[in-house]
C-alpha atoms as a PDB file:
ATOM      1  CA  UNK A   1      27.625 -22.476  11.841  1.00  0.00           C
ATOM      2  CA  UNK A   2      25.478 -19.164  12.306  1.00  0.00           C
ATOM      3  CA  UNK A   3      22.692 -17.991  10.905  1.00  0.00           C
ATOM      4  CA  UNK A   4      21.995 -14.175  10.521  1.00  0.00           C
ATOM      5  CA  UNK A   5      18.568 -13.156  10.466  1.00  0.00           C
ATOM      6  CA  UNK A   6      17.460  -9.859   9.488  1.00  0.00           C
ATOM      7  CA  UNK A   7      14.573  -9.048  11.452  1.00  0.00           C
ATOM      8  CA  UNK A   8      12.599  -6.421  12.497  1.00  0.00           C
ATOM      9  CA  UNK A   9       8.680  -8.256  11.571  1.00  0.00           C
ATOM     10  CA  UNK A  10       6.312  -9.951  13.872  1.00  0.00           C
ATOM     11  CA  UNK A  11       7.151 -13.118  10.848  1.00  0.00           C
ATOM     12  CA  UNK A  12      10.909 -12.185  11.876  1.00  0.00           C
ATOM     13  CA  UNK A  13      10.111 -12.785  15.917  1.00  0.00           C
ATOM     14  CA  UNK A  14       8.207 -16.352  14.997  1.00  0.00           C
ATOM     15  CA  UNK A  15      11.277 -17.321  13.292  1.00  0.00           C
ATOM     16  CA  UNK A  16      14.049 -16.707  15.703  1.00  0.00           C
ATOM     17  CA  UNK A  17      11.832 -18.194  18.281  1.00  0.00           C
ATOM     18  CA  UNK A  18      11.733 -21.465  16.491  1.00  0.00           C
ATOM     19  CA  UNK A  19      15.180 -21.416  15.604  1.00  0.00           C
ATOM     20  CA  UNK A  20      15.727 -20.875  20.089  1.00  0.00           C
ATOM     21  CA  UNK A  21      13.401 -23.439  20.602  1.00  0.00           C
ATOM     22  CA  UNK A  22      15.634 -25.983  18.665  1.00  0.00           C
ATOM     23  CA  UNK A  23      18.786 -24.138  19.868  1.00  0.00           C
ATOM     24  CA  UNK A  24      20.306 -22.967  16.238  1.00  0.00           C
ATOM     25  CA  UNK A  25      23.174 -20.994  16.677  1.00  0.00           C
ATOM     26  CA  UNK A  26      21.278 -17.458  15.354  1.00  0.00           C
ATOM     27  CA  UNK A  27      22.098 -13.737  15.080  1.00  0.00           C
ATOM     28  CA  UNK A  28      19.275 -11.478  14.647  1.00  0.00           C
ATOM     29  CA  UNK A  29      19.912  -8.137  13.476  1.00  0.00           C
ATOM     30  CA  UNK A  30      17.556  -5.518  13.737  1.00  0.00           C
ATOM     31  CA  UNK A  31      17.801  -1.717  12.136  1.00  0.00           C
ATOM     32  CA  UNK A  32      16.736   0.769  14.513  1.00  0.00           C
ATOM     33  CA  UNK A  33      15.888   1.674  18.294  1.00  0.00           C
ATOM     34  CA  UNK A  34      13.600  -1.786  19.437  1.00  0.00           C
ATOM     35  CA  UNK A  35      11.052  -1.218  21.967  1.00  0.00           C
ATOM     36  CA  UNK A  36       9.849  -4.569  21.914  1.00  0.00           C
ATOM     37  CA  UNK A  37      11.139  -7.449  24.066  1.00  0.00           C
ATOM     38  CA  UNK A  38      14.427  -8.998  22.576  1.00  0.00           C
ATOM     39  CA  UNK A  39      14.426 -11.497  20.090  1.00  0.00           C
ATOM     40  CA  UNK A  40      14.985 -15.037  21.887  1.00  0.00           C
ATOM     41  CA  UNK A  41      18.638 -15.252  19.637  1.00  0.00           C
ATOM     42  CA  UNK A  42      21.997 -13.529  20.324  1.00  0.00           C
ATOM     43  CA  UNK A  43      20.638  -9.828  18.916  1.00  0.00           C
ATOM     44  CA  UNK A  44      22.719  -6.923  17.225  1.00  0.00           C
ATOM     45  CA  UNK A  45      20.761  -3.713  16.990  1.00  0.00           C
ATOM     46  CA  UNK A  46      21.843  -0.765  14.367  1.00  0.00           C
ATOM     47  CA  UNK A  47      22.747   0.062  10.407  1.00  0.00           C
ATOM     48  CA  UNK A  48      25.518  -2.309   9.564  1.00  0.00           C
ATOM     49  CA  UNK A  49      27.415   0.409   8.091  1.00  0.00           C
ATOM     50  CA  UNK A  50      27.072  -0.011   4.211  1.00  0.00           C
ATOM     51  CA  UNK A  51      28.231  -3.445   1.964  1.00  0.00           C
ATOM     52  CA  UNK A  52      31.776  -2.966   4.464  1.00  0.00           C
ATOM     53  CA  UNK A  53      30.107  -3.230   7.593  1.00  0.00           C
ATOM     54  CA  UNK A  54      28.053  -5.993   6.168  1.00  0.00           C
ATOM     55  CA  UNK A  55      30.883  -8.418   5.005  1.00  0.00           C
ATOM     56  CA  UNK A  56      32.593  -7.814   8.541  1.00  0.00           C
ATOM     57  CA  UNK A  57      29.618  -8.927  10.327  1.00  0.00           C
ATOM     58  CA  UNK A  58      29.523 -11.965   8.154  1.00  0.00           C
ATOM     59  CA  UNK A  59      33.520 -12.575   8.656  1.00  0.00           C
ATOM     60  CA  UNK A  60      33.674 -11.849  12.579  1.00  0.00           C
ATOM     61  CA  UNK A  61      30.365 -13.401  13.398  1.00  0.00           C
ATOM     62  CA  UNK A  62      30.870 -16.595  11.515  1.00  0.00           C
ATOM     63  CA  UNK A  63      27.728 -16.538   9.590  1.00  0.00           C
ATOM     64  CA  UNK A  64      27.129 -19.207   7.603  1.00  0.00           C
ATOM     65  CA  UNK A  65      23.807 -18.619   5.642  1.00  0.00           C
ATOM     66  CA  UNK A  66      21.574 -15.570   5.795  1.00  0.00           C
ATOM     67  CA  UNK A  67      17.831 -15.006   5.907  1.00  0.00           C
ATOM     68  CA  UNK A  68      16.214 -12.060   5.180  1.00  0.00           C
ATOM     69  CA  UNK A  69      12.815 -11.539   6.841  1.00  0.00           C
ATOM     70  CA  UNK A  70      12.842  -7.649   6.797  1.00  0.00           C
ATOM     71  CA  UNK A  71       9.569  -5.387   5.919  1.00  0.00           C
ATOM     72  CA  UNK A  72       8.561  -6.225   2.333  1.00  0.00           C
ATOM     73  CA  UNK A  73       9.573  -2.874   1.588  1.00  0.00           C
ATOM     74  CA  UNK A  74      12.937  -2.915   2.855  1.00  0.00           C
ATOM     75  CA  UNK A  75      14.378  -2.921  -0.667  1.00  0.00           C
ATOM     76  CA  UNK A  76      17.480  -1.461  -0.173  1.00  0.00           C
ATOM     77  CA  UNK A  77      18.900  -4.144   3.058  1.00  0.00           C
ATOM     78  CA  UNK A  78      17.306  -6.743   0.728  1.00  0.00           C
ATOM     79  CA  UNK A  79      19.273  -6.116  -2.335  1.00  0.00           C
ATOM     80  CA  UNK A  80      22.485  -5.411  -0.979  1.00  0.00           C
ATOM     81  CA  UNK A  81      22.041  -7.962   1.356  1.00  0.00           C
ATOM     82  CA  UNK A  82      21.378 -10.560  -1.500  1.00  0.00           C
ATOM     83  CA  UNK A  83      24.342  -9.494  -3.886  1.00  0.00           C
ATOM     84  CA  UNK A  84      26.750  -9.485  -1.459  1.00  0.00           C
ATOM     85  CA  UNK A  85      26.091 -13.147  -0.038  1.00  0.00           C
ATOM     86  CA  UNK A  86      26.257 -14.124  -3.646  1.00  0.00           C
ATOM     87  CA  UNK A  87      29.713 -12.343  -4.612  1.00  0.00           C
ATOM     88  CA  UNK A  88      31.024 -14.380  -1.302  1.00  0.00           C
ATOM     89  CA  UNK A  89      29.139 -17.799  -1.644  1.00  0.00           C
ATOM     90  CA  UNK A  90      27.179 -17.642   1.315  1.00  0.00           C
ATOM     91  CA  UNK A  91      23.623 -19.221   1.042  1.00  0.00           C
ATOM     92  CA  UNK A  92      21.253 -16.476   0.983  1.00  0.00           C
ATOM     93  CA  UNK A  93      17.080 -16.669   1.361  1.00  0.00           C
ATOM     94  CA  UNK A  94      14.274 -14.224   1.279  1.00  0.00           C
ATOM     95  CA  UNK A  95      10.717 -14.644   3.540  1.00  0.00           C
ATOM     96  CA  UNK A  96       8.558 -13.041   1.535  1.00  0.00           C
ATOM     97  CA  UNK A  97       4.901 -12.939   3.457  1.00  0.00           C
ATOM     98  CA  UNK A  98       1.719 -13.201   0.796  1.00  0.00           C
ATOM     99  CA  UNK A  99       0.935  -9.679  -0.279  1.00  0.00           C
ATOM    100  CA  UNK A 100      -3.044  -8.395  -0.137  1.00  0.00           C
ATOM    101  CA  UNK A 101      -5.066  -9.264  -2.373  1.00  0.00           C
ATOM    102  CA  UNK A 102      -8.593  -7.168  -3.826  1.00  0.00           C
ATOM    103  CA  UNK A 103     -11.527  -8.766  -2.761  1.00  0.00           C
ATOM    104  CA  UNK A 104     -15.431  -7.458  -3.550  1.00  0.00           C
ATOM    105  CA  UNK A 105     -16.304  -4.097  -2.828  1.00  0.00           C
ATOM    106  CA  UNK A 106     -12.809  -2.835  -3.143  1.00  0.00           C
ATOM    107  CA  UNK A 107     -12.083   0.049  -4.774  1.00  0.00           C
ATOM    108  CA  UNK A 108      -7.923  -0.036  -5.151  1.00  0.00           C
ATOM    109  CA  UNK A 109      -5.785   1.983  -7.315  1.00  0.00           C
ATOM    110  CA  UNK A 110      -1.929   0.759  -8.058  1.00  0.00           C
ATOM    111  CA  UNK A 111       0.959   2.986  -7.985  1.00  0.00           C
ATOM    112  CA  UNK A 112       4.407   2.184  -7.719  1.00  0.00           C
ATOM    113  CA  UNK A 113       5.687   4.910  -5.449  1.00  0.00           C
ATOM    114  CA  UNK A 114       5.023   7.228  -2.698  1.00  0.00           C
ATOM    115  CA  UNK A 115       5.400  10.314  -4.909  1.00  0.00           C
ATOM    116  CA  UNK A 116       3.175   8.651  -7.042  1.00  0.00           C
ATOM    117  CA  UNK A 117       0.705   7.911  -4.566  1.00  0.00           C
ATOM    118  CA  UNK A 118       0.434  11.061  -3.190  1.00  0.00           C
ATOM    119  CA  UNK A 119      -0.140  12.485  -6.942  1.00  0.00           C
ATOM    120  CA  UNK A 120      -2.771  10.153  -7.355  1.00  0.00           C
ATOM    121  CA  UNK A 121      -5.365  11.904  -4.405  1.00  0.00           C
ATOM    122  CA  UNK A 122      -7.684  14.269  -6.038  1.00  0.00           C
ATOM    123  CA  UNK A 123      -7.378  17.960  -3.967  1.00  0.00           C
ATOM    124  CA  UNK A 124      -9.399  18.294  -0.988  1.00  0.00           C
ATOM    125  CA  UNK A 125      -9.186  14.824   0.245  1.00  0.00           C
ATOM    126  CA  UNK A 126      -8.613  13.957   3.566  1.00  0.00           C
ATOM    127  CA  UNK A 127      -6.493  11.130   3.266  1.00  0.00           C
ATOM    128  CA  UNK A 128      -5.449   8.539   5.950  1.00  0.00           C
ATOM    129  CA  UNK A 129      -1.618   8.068   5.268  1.00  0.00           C
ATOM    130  CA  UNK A 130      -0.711   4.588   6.276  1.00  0.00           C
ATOM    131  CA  UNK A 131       2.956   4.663   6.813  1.00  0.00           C
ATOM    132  CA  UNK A 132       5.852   5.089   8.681  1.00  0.00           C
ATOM    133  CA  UNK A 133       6.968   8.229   9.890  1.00  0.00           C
ATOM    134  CA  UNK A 134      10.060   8.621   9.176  1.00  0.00           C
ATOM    135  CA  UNK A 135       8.777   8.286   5.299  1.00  0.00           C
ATOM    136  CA  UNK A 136       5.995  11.243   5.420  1.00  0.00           C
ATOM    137  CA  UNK A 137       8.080  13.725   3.574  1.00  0.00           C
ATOM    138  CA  UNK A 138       8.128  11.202   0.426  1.00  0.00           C
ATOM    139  CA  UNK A 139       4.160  12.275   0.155  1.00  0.00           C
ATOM    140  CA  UNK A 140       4.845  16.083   0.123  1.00  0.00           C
ATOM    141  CA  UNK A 141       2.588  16.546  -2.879  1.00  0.00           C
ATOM    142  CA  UNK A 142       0.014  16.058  -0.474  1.00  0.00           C
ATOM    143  CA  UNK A 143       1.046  18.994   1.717  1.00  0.00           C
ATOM    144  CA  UNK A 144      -1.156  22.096   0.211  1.00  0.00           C
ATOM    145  CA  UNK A 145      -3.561  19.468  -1.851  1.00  0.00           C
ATOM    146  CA  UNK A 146      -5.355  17.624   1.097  1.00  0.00           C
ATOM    147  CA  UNK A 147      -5.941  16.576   4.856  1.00  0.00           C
ATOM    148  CA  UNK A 148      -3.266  14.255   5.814  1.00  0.00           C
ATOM    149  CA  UNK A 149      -3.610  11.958   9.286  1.00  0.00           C
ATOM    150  CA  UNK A 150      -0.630   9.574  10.059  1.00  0.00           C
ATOM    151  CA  UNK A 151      -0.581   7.243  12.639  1.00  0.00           C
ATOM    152  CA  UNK A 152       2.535   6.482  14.604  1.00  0.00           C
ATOM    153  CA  UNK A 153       3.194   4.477  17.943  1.00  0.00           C
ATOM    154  CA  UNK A 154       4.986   7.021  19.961  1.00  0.00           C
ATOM    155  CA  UNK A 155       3.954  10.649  20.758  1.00  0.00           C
ATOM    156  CA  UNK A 156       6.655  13.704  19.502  1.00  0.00           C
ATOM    157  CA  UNK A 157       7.009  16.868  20.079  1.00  0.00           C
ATOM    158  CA  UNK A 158       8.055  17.143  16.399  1.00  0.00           C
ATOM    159  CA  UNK A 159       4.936  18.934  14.231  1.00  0.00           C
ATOM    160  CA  UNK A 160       3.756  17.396  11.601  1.00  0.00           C
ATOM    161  CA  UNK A 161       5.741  17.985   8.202  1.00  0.00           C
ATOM    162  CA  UNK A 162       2.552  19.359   6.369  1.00  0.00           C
ATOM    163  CA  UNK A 163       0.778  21.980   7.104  1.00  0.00           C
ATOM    164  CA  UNK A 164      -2.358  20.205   7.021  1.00  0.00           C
ATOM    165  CA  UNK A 165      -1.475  17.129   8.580  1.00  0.00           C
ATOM    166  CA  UNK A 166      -1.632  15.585  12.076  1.00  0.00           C
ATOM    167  CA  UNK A 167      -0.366  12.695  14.036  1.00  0.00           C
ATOM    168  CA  UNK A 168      -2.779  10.355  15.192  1.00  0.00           C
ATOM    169  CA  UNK A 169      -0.626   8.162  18.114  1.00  0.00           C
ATOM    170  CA  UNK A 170      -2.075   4.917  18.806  1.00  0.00           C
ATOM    171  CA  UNK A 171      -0.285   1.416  19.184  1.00  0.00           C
ATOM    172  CA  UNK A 172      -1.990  -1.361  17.620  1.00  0.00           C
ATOM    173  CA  UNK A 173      -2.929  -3.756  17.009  1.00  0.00           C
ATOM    174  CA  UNK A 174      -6.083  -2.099  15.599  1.00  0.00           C
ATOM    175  CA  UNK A 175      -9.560  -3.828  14.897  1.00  0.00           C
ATOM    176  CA  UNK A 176     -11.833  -3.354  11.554  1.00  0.00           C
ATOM    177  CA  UNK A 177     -14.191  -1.784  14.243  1.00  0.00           C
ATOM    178  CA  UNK A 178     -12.376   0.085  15.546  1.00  0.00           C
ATOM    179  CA  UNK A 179     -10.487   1.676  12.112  1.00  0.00           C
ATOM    180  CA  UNK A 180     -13.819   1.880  11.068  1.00  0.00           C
ATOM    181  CA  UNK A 181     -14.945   4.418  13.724  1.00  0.00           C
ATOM    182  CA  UNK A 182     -11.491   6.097  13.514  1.00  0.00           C
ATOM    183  CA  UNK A 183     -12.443   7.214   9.780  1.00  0.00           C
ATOM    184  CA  UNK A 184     -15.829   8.122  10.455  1.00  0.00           C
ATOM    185  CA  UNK A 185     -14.583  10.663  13.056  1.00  0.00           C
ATOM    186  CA  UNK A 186     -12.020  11.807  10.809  1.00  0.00           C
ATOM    187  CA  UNK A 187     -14.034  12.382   7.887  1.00  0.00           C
ATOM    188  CA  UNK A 188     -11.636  10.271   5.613  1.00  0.00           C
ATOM    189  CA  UNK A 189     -12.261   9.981   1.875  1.00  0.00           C
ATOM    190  CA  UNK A 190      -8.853   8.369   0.802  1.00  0.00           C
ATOM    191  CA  UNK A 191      -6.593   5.685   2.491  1.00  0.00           C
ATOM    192  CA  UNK A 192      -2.520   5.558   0.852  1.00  0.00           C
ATOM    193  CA  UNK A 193      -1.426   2.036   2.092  1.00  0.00           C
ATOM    194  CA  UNK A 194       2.142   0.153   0.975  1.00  0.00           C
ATOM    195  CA  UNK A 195       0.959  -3.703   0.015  1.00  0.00           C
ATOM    196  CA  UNK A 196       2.762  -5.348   3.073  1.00  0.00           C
ATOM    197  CA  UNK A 197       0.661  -8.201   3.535  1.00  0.00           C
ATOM    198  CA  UNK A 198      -0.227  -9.856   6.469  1.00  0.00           C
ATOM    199  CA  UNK A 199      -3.101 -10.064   8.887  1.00  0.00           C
ATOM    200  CA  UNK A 200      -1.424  -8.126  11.468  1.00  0.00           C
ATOM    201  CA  UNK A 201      -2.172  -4.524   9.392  1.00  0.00           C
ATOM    202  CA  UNK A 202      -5.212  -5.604   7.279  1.00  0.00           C
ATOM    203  CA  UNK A 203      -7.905  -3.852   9.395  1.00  0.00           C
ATOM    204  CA  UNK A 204      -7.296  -0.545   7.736  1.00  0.00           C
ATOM    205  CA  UNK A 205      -8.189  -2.477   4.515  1.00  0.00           C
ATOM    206  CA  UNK A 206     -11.244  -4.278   5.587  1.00  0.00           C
ATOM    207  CA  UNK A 207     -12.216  -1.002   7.395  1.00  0.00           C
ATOM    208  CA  UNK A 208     -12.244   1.167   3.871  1.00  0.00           C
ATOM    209  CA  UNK A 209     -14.094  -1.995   2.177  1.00  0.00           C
ATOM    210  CA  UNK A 210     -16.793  -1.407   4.289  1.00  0.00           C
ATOM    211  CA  UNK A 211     -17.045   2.554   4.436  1.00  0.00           C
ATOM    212  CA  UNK A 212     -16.366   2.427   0.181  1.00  0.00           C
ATOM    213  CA  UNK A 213     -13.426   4.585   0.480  1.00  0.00           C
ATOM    214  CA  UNK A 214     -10.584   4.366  -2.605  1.00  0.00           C
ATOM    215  CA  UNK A 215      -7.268   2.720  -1.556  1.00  0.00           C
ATOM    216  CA  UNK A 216      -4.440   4.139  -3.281  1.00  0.00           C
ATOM    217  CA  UNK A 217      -2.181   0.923  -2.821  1.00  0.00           C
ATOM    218  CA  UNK A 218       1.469   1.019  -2.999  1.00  0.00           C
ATOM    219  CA  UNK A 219       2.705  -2.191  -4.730  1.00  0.00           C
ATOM    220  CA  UNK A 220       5.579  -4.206  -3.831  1.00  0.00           C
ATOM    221  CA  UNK A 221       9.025  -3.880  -5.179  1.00  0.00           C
ATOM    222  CA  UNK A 222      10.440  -6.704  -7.148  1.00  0.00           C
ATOM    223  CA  UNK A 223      12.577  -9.028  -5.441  1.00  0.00           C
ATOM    224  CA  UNK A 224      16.481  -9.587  -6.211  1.00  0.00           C
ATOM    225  CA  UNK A 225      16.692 -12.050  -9.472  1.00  0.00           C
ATOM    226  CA  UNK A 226      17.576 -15.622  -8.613  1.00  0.00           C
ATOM    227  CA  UNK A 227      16.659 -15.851  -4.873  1.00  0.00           C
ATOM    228  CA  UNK A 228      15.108 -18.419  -2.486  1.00  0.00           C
ATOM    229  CA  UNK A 229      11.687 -17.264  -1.667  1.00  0.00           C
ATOM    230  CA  UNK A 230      10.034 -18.177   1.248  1.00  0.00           C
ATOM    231  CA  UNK A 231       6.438 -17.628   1.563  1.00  0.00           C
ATOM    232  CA  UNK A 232       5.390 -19.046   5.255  1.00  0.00           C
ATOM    233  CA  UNK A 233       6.848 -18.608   8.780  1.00  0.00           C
ATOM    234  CA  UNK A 234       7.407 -22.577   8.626  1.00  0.00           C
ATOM    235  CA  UNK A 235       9.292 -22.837   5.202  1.00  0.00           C
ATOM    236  CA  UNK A 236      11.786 -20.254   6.845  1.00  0.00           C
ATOM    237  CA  UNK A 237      11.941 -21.947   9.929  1.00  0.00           C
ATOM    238  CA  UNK A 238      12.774 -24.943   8.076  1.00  0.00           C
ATOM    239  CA  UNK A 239      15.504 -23.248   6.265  1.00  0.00           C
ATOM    240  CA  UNK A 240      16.953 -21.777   8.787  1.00  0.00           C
ATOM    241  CA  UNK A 241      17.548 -24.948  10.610  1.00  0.00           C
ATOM    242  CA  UNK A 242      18.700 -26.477   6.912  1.00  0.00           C
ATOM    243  CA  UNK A 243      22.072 -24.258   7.272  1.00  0.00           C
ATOM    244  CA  UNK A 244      22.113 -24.463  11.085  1.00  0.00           C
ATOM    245  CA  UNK A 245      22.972 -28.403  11.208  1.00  0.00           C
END
């Protein structure tokens, strides 16, 4: 009996480190190119290769039940993942972390999209553009409309896909502080943010709270109809050890 957990979240890492700790039989599978230290769990690293790649993992492997504790945006791996454990019976969960929530003294704006973000920022802004960046080109209504600054852990060579837009390379985690003093120097008048939740990347929030700058917030999107949902690191743990035994 193995459990497959999709990873790739700091929630993801707490996980498969319980499940070690107790020694469930676990395969994490992770995306892309990992420059962290490995997961504690036998790890596979890459695409699976489409709903075919997918079910032969699940075959070859021997997995048993599946838990899904990818990016709250990873709606494409979640959906897939979720139909195709149902079409072949296999128990199936989703760790969904608690999204943000306004507060006083914000000043949000919903949208449901990056286009539709990007739409949303009046011209001339200079906008901090919290996302990956491999997903920059989804906001390229920005590109002749405002200043654009994107954050991203690793330095490239690559320019940046608007004209007037620049990389800002830092690794976090970041402080309130210190995102506080990283707008002031930039002059920002707009943060774009996707609703991922967490404490880890809340200090951008906090940080506009307190400098009265709009958030244009990205919401969620909905989850796959009829699924577990787990909503703390310990309710998946406790799962996970639930099909393990």
């Amino acid at each position: 009996m193995t459990l497959l957990l999709l990873g790739g979240t700091a929630e993801a890492r707490a996980i498969a480190e319980g499940l070690a700790h107790k020694g469930a039989p676990t395969l994490a599978s992770l995306a892309g190119v990992v420059s962290a230290a490995p997961y504690p769990v036998a790890q596979r690293v890459g695409r699976f290769g489409g709903a075919e790649g997918f079910l032969d993992t699940l075959a070859t492997r021997g997995i048993t039940a599946v838990l899904d504790a990818t990016h709250p945006f990873a709606e494409r791996i979640t959906h897939r993942s979720a139909r195709l454990c149902r079409d072949v019976s296999i128990p199936y969960a989703r760790f969904s972390r608690p999204a943000w929530q306004t507060g006083a003294g914000d000043k949000w704006s919903h949208v449901t999209s990056p286009e539709a973000a990007a739409a949303a920022v009046p011209e001339g802004a200079r906008v901090f553009l919290a996302t990956g960046a491999q997903e920059v080109a989804r906001y390229a209504a920005l590109s002749c409309r405002a200043q654009v600054y994107c954050r991203r852990a690793e330095p490239t060579s690559a320019p940046f896909p608007f004209a007037q837009g620049q990389w800002i390379v830092a690794r976090g985690p970041f402080s309130r502080e210190a995102d506080c003093a990283l707008f002031r120097d930039l002059a920002i008048t707009c943060l774009i943010t996707k609703n991922a939740g967490g404490e880890g990347a809340r200090a951008k929030l906090d940080a506009a709270r307190d400098l009265s700058l709009p958030v244009v917030m990205i919401d969620r999107p909905a989850l796959p109809e009829g699924v577990e949902i787990l909503n703390s690191v310990e309710d998946a743990l406790a799962w996970g050890l639930r099909r393990c035994n």
